[in-house]
Structures are given as C-alpha cells and as structure tokens.
PDB file of N, CA and C in Angstrom:
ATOM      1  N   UNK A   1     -10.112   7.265  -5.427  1.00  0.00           N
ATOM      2  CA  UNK A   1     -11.060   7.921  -4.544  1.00  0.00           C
ATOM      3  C   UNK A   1     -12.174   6.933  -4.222  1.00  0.00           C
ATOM      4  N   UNK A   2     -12.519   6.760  -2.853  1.00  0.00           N
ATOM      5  CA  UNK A   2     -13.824   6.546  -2.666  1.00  0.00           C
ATOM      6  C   UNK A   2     -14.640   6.808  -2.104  1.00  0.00           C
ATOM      7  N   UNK A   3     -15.948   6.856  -2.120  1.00  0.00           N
ATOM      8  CA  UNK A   3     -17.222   7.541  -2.206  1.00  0.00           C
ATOM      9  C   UNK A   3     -18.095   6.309  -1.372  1.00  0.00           C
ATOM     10  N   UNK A   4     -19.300   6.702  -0.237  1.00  0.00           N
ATOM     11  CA  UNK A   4     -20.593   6.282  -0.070  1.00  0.00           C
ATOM     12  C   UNK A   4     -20.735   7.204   0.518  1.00  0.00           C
ATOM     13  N   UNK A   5     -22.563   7.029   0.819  1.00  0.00           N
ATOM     14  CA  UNK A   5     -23.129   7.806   1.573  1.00  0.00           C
ATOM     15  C   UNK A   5     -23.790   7.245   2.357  1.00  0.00           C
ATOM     16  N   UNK A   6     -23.731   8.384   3.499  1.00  0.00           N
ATOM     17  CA  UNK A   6     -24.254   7.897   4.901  1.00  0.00           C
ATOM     18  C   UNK A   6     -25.693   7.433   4.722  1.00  0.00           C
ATOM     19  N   UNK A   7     -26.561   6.215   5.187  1.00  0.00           N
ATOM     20  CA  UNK A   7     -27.879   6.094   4.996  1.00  0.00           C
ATOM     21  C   UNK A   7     -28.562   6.598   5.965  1.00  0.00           C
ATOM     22  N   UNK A   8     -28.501   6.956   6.755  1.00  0.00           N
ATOM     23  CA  UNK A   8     -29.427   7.687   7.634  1.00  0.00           C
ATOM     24  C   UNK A   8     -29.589   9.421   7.052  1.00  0.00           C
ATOM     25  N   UNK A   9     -28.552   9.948   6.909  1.00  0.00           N
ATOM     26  CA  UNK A   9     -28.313  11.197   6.566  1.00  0.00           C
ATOM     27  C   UNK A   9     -28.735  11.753   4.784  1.00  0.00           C
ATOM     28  N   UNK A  10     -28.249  11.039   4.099  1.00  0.00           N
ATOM     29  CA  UNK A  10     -27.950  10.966   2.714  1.00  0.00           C
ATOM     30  C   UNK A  10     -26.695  11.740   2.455  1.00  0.00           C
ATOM     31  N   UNK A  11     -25.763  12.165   3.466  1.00  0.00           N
ATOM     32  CA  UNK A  11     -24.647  13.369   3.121  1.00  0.00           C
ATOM     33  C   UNK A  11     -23.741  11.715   2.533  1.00  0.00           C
ATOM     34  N   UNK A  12     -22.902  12.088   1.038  1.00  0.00           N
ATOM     35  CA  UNK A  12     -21.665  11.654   0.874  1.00  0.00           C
ATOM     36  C   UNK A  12     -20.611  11.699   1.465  1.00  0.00           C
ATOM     37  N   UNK A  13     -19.999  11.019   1.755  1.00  0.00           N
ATOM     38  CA  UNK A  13     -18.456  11.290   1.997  1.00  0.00           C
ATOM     39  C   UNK A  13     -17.139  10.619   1.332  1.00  0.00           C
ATOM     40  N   UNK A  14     -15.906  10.640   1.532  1.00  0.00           N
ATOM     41  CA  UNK A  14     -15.536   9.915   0.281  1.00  0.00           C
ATOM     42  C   UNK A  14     -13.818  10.362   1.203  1.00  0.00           C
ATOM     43  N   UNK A  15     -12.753   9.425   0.067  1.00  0.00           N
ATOM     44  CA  UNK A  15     -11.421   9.343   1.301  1.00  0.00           C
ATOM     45  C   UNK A  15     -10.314   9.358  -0.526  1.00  0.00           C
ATOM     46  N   UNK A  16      -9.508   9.532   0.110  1.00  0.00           N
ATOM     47  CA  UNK A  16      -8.065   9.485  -0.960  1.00  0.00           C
ATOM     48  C   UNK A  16      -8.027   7.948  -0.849  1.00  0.00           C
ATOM     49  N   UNK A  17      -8.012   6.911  -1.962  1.00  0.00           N
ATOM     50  CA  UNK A  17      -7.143   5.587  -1.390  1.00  0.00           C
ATOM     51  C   UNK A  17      -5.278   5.874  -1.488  1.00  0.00           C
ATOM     52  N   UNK A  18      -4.975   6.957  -2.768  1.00  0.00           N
ATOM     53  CA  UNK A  18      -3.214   7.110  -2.630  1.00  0.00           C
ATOM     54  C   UNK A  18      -3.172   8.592  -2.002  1.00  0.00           C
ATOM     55  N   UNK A  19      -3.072   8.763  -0.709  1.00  0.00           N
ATOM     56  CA  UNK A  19      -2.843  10.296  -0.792  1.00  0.00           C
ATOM     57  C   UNK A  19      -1.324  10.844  -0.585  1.00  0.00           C
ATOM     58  N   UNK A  20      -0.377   9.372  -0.881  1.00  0.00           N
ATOM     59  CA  UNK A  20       0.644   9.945  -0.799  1.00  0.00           C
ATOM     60  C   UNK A  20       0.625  10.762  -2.151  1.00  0.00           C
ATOM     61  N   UNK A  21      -0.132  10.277  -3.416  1.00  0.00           N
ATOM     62  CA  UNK A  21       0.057  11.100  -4.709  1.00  0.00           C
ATOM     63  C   UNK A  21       0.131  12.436  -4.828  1.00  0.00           C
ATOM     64  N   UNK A  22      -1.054  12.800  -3.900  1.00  0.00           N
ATOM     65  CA  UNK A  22      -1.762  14.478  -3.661  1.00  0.00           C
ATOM     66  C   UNK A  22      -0.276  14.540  -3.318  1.00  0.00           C
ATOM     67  N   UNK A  23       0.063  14.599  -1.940  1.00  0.00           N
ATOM     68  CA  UNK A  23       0.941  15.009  -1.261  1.00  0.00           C
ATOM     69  C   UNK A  23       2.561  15.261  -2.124  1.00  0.00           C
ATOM     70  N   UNK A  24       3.216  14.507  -3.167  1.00  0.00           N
ATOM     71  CA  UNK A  24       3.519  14.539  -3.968  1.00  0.00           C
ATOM     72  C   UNK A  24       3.874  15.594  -4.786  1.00  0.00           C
ATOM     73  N   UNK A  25       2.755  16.165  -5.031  1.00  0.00           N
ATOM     74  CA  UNK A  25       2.166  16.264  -6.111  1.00  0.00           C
ATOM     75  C   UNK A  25       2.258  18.088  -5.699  1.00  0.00           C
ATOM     76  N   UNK A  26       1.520  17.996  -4.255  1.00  0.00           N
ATOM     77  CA  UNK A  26       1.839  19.414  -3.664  1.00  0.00           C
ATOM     78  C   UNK A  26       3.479  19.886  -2.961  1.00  0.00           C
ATOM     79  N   UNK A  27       3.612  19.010  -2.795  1.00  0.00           N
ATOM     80  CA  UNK A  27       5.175  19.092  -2.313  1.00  0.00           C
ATOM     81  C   UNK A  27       6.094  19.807  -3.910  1.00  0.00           C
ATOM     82  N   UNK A  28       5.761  19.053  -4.865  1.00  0.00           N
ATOM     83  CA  UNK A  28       6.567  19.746  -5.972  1.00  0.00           C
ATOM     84  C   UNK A  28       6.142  20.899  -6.347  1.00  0.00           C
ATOM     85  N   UNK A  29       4.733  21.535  -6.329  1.00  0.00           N
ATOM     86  CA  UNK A  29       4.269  22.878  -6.265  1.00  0.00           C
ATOM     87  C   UNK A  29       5.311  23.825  -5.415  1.00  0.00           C
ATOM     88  N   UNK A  30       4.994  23.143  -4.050  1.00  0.00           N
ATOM     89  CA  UNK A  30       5.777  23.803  -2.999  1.00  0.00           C
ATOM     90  C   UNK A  30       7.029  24.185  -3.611  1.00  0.00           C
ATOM     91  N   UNK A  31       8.226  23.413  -4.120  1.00  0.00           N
ATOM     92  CA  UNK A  31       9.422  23.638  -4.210  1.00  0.00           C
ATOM     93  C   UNK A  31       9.576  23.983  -5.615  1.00  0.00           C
ATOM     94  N   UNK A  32       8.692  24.064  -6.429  1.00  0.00           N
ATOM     95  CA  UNK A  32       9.376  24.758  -7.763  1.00  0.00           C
ATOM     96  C   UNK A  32       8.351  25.941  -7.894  1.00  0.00           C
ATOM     97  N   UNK A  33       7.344  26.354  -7.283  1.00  0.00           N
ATOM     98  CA  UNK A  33       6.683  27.681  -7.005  1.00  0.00           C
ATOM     99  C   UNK A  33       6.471  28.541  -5.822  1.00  0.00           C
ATOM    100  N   UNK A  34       7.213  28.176  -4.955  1.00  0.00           N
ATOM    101  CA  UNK A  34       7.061  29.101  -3.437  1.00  0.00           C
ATOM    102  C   UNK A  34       5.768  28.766  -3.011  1.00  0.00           C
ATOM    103  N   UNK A  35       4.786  28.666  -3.296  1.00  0.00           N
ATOM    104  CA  UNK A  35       3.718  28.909  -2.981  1.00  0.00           C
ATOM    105  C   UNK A  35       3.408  28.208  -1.943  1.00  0.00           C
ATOM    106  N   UNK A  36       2.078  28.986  -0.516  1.00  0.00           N
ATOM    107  CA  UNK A  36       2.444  28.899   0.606  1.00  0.00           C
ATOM    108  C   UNK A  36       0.833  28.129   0.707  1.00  0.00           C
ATOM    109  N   UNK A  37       0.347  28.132   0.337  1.00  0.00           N
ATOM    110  CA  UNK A  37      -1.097  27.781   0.298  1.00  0.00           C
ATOM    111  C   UNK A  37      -1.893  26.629  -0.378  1.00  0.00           C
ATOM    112  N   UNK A  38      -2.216  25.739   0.123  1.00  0.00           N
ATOM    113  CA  UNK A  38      -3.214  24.509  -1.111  1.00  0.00           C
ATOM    114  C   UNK A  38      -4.442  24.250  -0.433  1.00  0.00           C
ATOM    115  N   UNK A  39      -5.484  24.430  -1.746  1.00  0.00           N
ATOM    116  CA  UNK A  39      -6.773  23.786  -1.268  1.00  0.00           C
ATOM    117  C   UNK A  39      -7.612  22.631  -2.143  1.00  0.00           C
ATOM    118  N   UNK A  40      -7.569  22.006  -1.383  1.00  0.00           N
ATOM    119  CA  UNK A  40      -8.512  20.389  -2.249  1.00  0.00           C
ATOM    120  C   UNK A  40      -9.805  20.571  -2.043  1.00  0.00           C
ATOM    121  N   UNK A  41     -10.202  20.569  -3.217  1.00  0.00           N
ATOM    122  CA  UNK A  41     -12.178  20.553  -3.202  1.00  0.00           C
ATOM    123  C   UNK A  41     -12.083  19.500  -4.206  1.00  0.00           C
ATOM    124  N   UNK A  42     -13.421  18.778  -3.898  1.00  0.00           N
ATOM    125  CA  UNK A  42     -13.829  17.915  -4.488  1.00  0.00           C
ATOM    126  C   UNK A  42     -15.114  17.592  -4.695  1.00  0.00           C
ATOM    127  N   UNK A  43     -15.962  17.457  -5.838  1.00  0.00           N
ATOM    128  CA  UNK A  43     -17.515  17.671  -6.541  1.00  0.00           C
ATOM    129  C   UNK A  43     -17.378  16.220  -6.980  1.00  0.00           C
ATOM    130  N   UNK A  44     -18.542  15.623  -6.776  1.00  0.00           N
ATOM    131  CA  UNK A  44     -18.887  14.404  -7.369  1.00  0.00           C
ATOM    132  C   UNK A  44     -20.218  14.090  -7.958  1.00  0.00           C
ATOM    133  N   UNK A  45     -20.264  14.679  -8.953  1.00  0.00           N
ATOM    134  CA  UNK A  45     -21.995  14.355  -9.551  1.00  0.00           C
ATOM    135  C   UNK A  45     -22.740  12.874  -8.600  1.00  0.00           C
ATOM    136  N   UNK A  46     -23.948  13.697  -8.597  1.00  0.00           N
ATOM    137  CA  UNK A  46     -24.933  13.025  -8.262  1.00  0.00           C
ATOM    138  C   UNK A  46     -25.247  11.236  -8.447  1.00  0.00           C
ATOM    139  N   UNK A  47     -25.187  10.120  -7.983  1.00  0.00           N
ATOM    140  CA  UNK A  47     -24.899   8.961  -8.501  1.00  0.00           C
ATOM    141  C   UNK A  47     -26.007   8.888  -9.886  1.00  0.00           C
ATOM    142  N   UNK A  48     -27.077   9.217  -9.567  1.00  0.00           N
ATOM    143  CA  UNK A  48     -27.748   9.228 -10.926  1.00  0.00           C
ATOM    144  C   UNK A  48     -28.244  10.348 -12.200  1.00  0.00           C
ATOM    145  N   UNK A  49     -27.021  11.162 -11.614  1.00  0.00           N
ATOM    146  CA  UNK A  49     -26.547  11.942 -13.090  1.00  0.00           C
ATOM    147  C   UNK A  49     -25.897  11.288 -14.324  1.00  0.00           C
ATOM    148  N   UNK A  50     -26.089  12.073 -15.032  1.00  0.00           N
ATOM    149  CA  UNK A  50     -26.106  11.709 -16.515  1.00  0.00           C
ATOM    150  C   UNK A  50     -24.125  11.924 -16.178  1.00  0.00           C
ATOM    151  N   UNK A  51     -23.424  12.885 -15.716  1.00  0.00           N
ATOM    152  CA  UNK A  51     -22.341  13.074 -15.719  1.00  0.00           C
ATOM    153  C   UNK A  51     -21.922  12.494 -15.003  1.00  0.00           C
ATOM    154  N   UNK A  52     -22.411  11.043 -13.425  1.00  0.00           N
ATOM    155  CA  UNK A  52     -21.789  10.651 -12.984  1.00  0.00           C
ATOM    156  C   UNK A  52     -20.815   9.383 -14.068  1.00  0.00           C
ATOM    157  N   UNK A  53     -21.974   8.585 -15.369  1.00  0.00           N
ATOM    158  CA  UNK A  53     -20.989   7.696 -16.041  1.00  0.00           C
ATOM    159  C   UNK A  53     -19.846   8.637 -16.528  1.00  0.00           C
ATOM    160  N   UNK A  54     -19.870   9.762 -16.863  1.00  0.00           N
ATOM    161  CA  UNK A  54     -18.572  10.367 -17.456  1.00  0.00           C
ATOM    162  C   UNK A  54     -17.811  10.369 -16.191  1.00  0.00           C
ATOM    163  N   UNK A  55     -17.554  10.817 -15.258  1.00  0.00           N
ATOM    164  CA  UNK A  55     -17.342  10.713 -13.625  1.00  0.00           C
ATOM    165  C   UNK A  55     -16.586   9.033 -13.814  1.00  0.00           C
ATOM    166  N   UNK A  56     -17.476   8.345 -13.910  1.00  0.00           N
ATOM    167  CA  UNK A  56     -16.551   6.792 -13.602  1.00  0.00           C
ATOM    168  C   UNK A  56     -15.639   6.867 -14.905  1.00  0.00           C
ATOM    169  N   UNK A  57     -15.851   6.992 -15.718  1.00  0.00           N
ATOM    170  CA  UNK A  57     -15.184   7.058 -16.678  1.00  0.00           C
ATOM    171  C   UNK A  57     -13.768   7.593 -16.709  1.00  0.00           C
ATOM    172  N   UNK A  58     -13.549   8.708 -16.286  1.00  0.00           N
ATOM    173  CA  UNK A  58     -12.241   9.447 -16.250  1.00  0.00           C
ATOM    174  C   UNK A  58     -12.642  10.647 -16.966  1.00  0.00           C
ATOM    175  N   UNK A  59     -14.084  10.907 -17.408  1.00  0.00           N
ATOM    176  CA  UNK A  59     -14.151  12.044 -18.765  1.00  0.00           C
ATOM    177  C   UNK A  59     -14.384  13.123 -17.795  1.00  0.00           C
TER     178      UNK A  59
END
C-alpha cells in the first residue's frame, strides 16, 4: 500500500501497489462462498500516532 497526502488539502490518499492480490483473494471468496458483494475500507492512523509505528510494522 501506498499512502501521501495532498499538501494543499491535507486529505490522504493512498493506492494498492499488488491489487492483483485483493482481486485474488476476492475471486476465491466468490467461488467457494457465493457471495455477491465486497467492500474494501481502509483506516490508516494518523502519521504521528502512536499506532502509526505499529501500522508500519505489520502489528
């Protein structure tokens, strides 16, 4: 994943670098649960939160 933010604005934004993975990943949902529906949300602590080092981290 990567992450900046706009400097004029301060809004983040941020992109998949593998999204064939997601895709993957939902495709096997798809075919071993029927299921007709997926939604991706994504939260990224604050850069100078205490939880963003857990954030880089993987924690």
């Amino acid at each position: 994943v990567e992450k900046w933010i706009e400097p004029e604005s301060g809004q983040s934004t941020g992109r998949i670098r593998q999204p064939g993975s997601l895709l993957r990943a939902v495709e096997k949902l798809v075919n071993s649960s029927g299921i007709d529906a997926v939604a991706v949300v994504g939260r990224f602590p604050d850069d100078d939160a205490e939880e963003f080092v857990d954030y880089r981290q993987g924690k």
